[in-house]
PDB file of N, CA and C in Angstrom:
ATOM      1  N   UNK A   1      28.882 -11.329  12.089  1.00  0.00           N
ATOM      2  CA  UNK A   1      29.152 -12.743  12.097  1.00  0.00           C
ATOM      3  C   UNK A   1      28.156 -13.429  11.180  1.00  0.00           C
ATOM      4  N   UNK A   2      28.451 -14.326  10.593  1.00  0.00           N
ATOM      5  CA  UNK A   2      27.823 -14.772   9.109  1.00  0.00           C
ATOM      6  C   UNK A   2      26.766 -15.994   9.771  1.00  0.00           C
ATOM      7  N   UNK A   3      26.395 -16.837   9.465  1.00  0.00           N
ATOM      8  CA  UNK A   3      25.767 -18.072   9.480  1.00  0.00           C
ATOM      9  C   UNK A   3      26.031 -18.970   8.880  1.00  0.00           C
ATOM     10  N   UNK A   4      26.771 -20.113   8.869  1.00  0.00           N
ATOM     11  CA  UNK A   4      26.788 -20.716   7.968  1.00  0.00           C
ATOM     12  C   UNK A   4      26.268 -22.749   7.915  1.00  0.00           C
ATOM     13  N   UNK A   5      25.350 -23.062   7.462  1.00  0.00           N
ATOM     14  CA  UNK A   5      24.875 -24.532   7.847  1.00  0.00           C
ATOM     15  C   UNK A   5      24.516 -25.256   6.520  1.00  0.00           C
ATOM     16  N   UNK A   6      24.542 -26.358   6.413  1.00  0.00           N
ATOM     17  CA  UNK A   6      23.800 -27.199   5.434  1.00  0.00           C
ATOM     18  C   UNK A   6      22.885 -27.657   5.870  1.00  0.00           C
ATOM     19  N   UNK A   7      22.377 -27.226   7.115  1.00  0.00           N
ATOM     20  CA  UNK A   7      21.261 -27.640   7.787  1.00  0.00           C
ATOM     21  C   UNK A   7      19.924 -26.818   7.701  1.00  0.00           C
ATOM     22  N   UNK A   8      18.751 -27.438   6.447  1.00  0.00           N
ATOM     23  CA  UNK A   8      17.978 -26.249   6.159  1.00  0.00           C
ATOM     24  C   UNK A   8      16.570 -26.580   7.262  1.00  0.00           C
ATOM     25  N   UNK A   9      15.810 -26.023   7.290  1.00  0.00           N
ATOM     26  CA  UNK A   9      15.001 -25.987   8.537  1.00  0.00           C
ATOM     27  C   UNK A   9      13.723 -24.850   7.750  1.00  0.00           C
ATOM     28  N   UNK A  10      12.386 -25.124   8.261  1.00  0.00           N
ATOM     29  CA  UNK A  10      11.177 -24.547   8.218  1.00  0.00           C
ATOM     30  C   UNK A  10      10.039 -23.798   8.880  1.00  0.00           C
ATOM     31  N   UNK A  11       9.738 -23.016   9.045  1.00  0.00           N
ATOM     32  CA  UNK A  11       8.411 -22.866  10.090  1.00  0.00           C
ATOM     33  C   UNK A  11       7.543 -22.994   9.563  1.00  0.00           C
ATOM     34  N   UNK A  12       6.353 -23.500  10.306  1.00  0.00           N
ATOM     35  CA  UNK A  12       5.093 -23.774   9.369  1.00  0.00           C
ATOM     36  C   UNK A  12       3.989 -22.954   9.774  1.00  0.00           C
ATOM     37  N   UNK A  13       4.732 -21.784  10.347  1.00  0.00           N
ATOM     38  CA  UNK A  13       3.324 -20.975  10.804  1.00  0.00           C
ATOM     39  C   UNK A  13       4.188 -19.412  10.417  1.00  0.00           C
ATOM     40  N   UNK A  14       3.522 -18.067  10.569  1.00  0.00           N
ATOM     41  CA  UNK A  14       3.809 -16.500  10.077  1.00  0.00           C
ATOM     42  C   UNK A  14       4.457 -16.120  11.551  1.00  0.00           C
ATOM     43  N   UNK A  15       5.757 -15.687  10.804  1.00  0.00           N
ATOM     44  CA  UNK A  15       6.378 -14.892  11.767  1.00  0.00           C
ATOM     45  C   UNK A  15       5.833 -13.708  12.212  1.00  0.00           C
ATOM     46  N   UNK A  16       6.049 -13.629  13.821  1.00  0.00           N
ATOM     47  CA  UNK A  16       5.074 -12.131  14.287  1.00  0.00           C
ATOM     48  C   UNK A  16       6.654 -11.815  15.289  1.00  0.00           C
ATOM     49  N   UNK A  17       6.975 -10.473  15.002  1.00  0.00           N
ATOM     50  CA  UNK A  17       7.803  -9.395  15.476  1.00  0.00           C
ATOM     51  C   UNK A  17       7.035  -8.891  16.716  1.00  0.00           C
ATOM     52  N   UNK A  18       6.724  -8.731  17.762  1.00  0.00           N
ATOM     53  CA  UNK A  18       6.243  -8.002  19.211  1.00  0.00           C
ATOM     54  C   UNK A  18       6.726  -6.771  19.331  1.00  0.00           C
ATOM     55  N   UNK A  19       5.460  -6.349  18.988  1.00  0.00           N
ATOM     56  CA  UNK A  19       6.031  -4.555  18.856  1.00  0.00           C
ATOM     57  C   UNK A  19       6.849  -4.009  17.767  1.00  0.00           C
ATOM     58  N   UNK A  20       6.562  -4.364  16.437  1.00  0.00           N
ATOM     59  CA  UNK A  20       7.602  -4.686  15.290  1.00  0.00           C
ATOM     60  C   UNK A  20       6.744  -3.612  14.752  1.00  0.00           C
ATOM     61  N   UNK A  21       5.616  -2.930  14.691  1.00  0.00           N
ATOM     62  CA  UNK A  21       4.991  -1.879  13.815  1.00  0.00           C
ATOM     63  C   UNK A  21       4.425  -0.897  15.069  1.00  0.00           C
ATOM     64  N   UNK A  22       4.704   0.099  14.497  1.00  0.00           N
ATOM     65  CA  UNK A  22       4.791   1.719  15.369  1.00  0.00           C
ATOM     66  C   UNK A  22       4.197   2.413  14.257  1.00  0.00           C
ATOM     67  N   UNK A  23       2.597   2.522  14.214  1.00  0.00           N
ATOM     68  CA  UNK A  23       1.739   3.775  13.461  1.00  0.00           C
ATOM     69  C   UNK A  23       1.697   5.076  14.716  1.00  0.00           C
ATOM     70  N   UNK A  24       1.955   5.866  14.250  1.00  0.00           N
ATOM     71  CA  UNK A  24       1.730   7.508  14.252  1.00  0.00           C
ATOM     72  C   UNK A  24       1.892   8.889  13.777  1.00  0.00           C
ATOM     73  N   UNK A  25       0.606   9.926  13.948  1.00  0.00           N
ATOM     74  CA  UNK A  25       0.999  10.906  14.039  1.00  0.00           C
ATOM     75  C   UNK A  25       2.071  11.408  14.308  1.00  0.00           C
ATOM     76  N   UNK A  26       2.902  12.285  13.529  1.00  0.00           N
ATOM     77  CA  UNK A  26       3.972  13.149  13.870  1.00  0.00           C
ATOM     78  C   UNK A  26       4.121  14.089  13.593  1.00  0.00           C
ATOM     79  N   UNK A  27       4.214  15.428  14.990  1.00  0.00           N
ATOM     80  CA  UNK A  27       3.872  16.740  14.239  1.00  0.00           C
ATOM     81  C   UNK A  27       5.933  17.770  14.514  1.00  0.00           C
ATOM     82  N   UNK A  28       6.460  16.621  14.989  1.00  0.00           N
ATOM     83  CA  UNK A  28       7.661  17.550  15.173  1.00  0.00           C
ATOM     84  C   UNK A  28       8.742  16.094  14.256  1.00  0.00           C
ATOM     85  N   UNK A  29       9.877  16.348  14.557  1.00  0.00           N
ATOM     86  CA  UNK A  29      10.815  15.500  13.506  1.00  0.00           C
ATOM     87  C   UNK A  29      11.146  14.299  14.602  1.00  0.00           C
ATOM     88  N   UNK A  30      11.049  13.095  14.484  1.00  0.00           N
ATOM     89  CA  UNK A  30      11.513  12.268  15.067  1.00  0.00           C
ATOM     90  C   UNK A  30      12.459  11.442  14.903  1.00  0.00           C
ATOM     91  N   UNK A  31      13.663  11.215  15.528  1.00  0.00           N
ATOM     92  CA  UNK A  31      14.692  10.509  15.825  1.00  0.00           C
ATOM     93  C   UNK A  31      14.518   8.880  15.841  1.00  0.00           C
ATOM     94  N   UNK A  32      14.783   8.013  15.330  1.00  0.00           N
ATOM     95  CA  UNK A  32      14.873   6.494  15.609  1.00  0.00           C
ATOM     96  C   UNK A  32      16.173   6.228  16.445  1.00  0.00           C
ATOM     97  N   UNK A  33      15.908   5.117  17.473  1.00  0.00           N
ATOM     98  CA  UNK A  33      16.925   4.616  18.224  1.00  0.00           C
ATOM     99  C   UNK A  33      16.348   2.970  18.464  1.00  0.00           C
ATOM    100  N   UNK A  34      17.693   2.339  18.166  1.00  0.00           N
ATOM    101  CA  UNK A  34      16.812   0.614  18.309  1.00  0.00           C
ATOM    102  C   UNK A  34      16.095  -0.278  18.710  1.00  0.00           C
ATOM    103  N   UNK A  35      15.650   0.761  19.974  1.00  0.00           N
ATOM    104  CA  UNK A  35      14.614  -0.145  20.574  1.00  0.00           C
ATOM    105  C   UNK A  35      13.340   0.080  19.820  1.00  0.00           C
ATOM    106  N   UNK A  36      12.879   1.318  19.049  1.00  0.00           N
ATOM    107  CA  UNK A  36      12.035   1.329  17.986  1.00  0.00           C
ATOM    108  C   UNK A  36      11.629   0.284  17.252  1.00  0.00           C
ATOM    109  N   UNK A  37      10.009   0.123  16.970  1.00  0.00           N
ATOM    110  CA  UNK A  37       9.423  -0.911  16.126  1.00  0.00           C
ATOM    111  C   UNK A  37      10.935  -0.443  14.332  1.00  0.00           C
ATOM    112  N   UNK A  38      10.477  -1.789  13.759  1.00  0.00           N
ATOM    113  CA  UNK A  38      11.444  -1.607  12.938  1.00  0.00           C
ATOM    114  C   UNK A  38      10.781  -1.067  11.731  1.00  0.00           C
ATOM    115  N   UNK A  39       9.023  -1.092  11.631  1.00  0.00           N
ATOM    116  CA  UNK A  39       8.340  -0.649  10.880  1.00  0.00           C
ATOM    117  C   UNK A  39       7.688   0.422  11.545  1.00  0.00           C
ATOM    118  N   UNK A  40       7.835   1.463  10.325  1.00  0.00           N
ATOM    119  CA  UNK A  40       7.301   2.932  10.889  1.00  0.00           C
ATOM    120  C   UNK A  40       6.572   3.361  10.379  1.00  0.00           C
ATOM    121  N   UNK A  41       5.061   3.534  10.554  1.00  0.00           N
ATOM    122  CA  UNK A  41       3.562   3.879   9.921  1.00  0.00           C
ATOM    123  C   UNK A  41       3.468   5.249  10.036  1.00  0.00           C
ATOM    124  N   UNK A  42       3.771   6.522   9.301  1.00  0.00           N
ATOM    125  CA  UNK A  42       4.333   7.795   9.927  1.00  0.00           C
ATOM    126  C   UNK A  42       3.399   8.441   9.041  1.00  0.00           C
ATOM    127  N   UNK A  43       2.373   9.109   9.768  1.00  0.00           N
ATOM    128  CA  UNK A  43       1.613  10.268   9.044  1.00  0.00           C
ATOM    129  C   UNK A  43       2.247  11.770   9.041  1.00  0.00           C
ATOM    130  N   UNK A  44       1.862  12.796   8.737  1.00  0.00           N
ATOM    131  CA  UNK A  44       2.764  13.836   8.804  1.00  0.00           C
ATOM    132  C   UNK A  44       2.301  15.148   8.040  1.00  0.00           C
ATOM    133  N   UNK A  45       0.952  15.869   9.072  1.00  0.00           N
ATOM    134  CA  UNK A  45       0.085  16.698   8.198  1.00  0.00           C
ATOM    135  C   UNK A  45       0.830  18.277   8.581  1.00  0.00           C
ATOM    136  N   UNK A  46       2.137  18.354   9.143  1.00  0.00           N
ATOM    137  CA  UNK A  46       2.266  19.509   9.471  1.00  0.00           C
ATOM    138  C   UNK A  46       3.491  20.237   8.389  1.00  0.00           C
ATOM    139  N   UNK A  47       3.445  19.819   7.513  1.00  0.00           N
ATOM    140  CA  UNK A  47       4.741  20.146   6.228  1.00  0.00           C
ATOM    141  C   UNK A  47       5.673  19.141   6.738  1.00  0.00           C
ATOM    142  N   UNK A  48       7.129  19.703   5.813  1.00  0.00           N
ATOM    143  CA  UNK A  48       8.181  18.632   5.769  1.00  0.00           C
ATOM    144  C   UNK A  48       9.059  17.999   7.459  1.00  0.00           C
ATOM    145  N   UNK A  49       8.784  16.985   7.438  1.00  0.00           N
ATOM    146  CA  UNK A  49       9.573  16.657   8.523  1.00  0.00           C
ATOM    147  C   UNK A  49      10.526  15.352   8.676  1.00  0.00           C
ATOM    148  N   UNK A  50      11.549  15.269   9.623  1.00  0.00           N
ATOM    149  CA  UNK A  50      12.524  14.183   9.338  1.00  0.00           C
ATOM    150  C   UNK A  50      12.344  13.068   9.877  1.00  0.00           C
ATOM    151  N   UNK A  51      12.456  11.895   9.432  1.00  0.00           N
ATOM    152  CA  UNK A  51      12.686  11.226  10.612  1.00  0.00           C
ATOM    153  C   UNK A  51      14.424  10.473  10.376  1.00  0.00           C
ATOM    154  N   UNK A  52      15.387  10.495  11.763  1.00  0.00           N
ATOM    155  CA  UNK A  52      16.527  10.499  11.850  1.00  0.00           C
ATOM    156  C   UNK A  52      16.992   9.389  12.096  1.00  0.00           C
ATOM    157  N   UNK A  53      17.597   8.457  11.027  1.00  0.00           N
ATOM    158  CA  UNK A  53      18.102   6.959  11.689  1.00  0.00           C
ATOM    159  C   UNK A  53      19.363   7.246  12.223  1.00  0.00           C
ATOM    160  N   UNK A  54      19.133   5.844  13.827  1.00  0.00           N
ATOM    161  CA  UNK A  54      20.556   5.882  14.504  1.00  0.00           C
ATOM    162  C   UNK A  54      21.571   5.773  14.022  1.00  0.00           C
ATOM    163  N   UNK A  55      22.355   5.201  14.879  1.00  0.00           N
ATOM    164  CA  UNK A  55      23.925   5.187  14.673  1.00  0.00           C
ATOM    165  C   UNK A  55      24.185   4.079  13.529  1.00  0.00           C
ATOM    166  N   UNK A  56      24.760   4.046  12.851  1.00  0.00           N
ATOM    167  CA  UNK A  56      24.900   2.554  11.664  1.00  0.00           C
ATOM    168  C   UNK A  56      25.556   1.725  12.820  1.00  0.00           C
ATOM    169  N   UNK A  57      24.576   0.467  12.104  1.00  0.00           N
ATOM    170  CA  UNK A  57      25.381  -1.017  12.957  1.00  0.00           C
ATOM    171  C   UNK A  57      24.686  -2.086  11.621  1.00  0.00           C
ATOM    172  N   UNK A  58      25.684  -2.573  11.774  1.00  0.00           N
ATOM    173  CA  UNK A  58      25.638  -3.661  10.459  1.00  0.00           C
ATOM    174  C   UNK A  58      24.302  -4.849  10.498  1.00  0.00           C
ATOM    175  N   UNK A  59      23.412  -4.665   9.951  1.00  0.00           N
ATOM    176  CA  UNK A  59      22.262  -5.640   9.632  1.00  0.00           C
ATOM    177  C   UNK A  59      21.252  -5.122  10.146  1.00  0.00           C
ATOM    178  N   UNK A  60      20.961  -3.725  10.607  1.00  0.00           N
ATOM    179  CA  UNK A  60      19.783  -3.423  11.081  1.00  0.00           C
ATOM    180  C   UNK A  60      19.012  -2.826   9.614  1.00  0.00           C
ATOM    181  N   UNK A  61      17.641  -2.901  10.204  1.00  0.00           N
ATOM    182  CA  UNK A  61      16.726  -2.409   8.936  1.00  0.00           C
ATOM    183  C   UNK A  61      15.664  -1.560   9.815  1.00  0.00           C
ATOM    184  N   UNK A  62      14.858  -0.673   8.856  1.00  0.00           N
ATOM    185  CA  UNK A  62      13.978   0.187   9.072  1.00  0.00           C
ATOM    186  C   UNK A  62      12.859   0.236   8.020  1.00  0.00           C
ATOM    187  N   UNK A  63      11.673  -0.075   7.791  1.00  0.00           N
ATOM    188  CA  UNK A  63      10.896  -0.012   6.796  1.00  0.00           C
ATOM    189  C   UNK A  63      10.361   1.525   7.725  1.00  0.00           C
ATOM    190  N   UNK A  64      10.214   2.736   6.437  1.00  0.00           N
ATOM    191  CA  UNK A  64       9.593   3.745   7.052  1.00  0.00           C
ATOM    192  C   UNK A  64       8.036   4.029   6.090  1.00  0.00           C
ATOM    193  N   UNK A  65       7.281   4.157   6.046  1.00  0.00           N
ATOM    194  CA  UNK A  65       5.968   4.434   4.893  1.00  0.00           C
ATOM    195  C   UNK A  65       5.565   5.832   5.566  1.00  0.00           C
ATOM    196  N   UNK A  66       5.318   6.861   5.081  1.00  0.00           N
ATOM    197  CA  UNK A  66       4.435   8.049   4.713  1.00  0.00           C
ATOM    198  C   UNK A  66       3.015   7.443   4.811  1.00  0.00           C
ATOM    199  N   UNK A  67       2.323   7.783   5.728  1.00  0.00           N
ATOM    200  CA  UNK A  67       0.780   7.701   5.451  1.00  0.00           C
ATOM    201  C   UNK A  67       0.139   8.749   5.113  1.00  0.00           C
ATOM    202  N   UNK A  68       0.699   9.636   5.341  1.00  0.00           N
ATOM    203  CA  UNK A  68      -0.215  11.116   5.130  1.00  0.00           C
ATOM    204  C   UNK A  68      -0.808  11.282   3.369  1.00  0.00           C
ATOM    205  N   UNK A  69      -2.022  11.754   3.461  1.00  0.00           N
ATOM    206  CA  UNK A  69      -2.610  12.131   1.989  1.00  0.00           C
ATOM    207  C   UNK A  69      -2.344  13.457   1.417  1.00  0.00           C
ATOM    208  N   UNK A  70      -1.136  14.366   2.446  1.00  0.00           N
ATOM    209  CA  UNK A  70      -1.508  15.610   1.620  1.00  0.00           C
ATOM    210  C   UNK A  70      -0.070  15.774   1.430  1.00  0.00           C
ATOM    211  N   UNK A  71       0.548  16.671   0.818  1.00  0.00           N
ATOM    212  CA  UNK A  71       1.826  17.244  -0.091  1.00  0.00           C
ATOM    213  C   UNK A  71       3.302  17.130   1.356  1.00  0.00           C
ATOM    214  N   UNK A  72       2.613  16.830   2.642  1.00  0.00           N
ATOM    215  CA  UNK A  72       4.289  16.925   3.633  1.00  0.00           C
ATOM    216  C   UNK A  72       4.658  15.759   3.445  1.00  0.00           C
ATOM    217  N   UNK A  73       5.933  16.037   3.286  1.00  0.00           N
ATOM    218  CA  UNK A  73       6.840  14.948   3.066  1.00  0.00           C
ATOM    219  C   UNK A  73       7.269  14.461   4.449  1.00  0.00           C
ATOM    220  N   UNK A  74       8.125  13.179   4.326  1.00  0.00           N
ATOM    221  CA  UNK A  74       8.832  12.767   5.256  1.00  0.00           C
ATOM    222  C   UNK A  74      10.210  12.290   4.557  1.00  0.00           C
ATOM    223  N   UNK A  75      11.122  13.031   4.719  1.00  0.00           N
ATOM    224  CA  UNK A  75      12.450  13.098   5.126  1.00  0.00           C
ATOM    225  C   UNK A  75      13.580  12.469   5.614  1.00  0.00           C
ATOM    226  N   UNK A  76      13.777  11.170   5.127  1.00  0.00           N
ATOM    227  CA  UNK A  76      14.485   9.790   5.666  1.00  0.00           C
ATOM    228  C   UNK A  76      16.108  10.179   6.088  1.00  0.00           C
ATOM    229  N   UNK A  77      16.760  10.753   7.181  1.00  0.00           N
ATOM    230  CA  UNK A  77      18.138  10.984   6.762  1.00  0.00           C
ATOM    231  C   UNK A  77      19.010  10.091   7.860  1.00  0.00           C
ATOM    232  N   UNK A  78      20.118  10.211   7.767  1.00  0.00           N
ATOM    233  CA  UNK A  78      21.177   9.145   8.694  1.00  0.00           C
ATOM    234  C   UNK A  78      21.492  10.421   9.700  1.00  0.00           C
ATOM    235  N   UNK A  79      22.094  10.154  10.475  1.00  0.00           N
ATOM    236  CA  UNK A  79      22.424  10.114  12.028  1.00  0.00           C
ATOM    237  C   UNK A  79      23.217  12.194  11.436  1.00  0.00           C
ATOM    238  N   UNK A  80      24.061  11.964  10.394  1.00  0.00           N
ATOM    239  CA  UNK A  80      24.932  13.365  10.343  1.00  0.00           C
ATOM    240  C   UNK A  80      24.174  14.335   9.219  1.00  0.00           C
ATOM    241  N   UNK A  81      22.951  14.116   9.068  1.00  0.00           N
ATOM    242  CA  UNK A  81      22.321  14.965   8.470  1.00  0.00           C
ATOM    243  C   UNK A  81      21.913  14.873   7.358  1.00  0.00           C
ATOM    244  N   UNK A  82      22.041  13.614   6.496  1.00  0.00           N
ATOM    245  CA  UNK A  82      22.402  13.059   5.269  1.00  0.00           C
ATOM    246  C   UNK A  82      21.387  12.645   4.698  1.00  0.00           C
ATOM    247  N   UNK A  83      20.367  13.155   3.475  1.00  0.00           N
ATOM    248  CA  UNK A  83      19.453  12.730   2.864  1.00  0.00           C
ATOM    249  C   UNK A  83      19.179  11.113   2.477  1.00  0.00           C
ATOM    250  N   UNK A  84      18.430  10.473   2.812  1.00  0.00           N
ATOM    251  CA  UNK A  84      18.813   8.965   2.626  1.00  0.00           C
ATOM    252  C   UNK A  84      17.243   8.750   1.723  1.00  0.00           C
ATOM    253  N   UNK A  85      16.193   9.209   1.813  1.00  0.00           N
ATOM    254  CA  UNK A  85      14.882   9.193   1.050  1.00  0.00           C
ATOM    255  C   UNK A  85      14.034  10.479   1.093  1.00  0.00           C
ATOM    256  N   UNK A  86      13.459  11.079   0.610  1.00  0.00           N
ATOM    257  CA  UNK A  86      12.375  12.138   0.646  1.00  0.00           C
ATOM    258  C   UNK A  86      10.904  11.005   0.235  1.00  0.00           C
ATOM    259  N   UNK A  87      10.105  11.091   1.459  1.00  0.00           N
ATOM    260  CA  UNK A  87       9.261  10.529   1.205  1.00  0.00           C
ATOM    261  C   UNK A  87       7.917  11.142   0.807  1.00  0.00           C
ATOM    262  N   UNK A  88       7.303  11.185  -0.398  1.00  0.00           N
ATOM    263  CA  UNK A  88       5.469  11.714  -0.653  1.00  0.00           C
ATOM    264  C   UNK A  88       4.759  11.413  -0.012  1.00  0.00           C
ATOM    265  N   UNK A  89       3.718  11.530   0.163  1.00  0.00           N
ATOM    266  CA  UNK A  89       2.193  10.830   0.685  1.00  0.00           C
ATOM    267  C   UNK A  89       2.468   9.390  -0.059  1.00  0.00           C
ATOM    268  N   UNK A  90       1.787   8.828   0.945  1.00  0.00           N
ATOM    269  CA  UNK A  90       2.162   7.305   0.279  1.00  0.00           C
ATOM    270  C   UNK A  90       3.215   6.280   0.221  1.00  0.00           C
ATOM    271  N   UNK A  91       4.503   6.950  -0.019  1.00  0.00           N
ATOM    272  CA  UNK A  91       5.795   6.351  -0.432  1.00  0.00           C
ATOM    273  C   UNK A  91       5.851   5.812   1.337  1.00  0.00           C
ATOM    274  N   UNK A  92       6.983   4.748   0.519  1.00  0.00           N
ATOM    275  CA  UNK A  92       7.703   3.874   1.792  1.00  0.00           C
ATOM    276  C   UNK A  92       9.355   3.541   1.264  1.00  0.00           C
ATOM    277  N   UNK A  93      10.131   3.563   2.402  1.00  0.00           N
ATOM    278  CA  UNK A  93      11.365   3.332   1.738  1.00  0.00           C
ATOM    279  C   UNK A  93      11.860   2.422   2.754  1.00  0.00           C
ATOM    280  N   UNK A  94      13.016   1.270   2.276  1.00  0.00           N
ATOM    281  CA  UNK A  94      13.443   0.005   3.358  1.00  0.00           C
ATOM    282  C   UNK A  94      15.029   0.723   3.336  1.00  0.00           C
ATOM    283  N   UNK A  95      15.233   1.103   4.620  1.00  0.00           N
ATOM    284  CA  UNK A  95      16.387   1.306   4.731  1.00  0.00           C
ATOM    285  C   UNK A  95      17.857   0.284   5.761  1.00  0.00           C
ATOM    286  N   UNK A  96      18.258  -0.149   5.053  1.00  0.00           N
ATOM    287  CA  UNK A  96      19.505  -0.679   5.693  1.00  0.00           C
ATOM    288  C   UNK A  96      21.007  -0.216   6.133  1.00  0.00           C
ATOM    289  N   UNK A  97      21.783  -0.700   6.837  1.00  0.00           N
ATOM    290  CA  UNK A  97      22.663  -0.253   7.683  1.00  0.00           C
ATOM    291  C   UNK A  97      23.902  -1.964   7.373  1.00  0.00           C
ATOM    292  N   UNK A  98      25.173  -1.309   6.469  1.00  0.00           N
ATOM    293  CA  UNK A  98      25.968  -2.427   6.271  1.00  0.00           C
ATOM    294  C   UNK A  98      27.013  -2.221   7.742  1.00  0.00           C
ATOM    295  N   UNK A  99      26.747  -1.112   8.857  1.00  0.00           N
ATOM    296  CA  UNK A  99      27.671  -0.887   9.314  1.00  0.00           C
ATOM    297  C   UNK A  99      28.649  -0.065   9.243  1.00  0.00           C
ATOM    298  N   UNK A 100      28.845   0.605   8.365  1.00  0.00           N
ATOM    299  CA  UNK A 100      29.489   1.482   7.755  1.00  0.00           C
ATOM    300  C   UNK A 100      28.860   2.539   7.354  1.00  0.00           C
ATOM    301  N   UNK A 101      27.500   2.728   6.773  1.00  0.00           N
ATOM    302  CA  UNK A 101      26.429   3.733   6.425  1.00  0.00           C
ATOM    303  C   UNK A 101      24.706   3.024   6.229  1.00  0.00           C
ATOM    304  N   UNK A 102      24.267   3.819   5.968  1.00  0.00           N
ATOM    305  CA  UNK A 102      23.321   3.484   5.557  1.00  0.00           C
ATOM    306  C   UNK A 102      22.618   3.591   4.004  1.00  0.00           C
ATOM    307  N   UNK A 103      21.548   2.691   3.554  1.00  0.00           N
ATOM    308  CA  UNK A 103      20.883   2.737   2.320  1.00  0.00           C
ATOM    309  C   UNK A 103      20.118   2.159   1.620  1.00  0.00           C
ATOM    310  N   UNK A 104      19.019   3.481   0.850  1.00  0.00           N
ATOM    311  CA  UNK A 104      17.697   2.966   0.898  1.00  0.00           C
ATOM    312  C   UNK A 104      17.922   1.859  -0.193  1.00  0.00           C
ATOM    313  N   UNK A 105      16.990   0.398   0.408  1.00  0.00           N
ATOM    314  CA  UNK A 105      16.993  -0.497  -1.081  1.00  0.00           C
ATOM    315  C   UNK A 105      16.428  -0.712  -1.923  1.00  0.00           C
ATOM    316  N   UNK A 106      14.351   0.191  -1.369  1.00  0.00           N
ATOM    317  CA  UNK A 106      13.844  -0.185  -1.844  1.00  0.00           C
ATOM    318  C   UNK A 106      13.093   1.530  -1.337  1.00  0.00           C
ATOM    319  N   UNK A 107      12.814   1.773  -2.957  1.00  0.00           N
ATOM    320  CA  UNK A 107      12.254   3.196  -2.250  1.00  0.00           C
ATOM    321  C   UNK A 107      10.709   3.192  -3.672  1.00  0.00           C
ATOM    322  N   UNK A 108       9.437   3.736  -3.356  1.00  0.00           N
ATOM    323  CA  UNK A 108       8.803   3.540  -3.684  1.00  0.00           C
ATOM    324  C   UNK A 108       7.274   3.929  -3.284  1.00  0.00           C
TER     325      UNK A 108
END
């Protein structure tokens, strides 16, 4: 469902999300499901591992970042197995959901 107003409006203070960033260690592959922070601080010193976005639903997002400094990757894929980012040390990728699938917009 869209939004639609000519009515523009401001906040004058920084939006804060409650429970909106989730840093951790991860030594096995982890699954996302929506009650998950939507930002994912994901270290990952044990080689390559996945982490698995849910089911597509139209307008959800996931910022995922790699913290780890050494060569394991992290592994961004959708729900049926589907490569969506390979992440380095470092890298972060913003992944979205039109409802229909998912995809990264901003990978980096």
């Amino acid at each position: 469902m869209a939004f639609a107003s000519d009515i523009l409006f401001s906040i004058d203070t920084a939006l804060q999300q409650k429970g909106g960033v989730n840093s951790e260690a991860i030594i096995i592959n982890k699954t996302l499901v929506y009650n998950d922070s939507s930002i994912q601080l994901l270290k990952n010193t044990t080689g390559s591992l996945d982490v698995i976005l849910p089911a597509v639903k139209d307008g959800v997002y996931f910022w995922v970042k790699s913290k780890a400094s050494s060569s394991s990757n992290i592994i961004v894929k959708d729900p049926d197995g589907g490569t969506i980012a390979t992440l380095g040390a470092g890298n972060a990728v913003l992944v979205v959901s039109d409802g229909v699938a998912w995809w990264d917009v901003i990978t980096g």
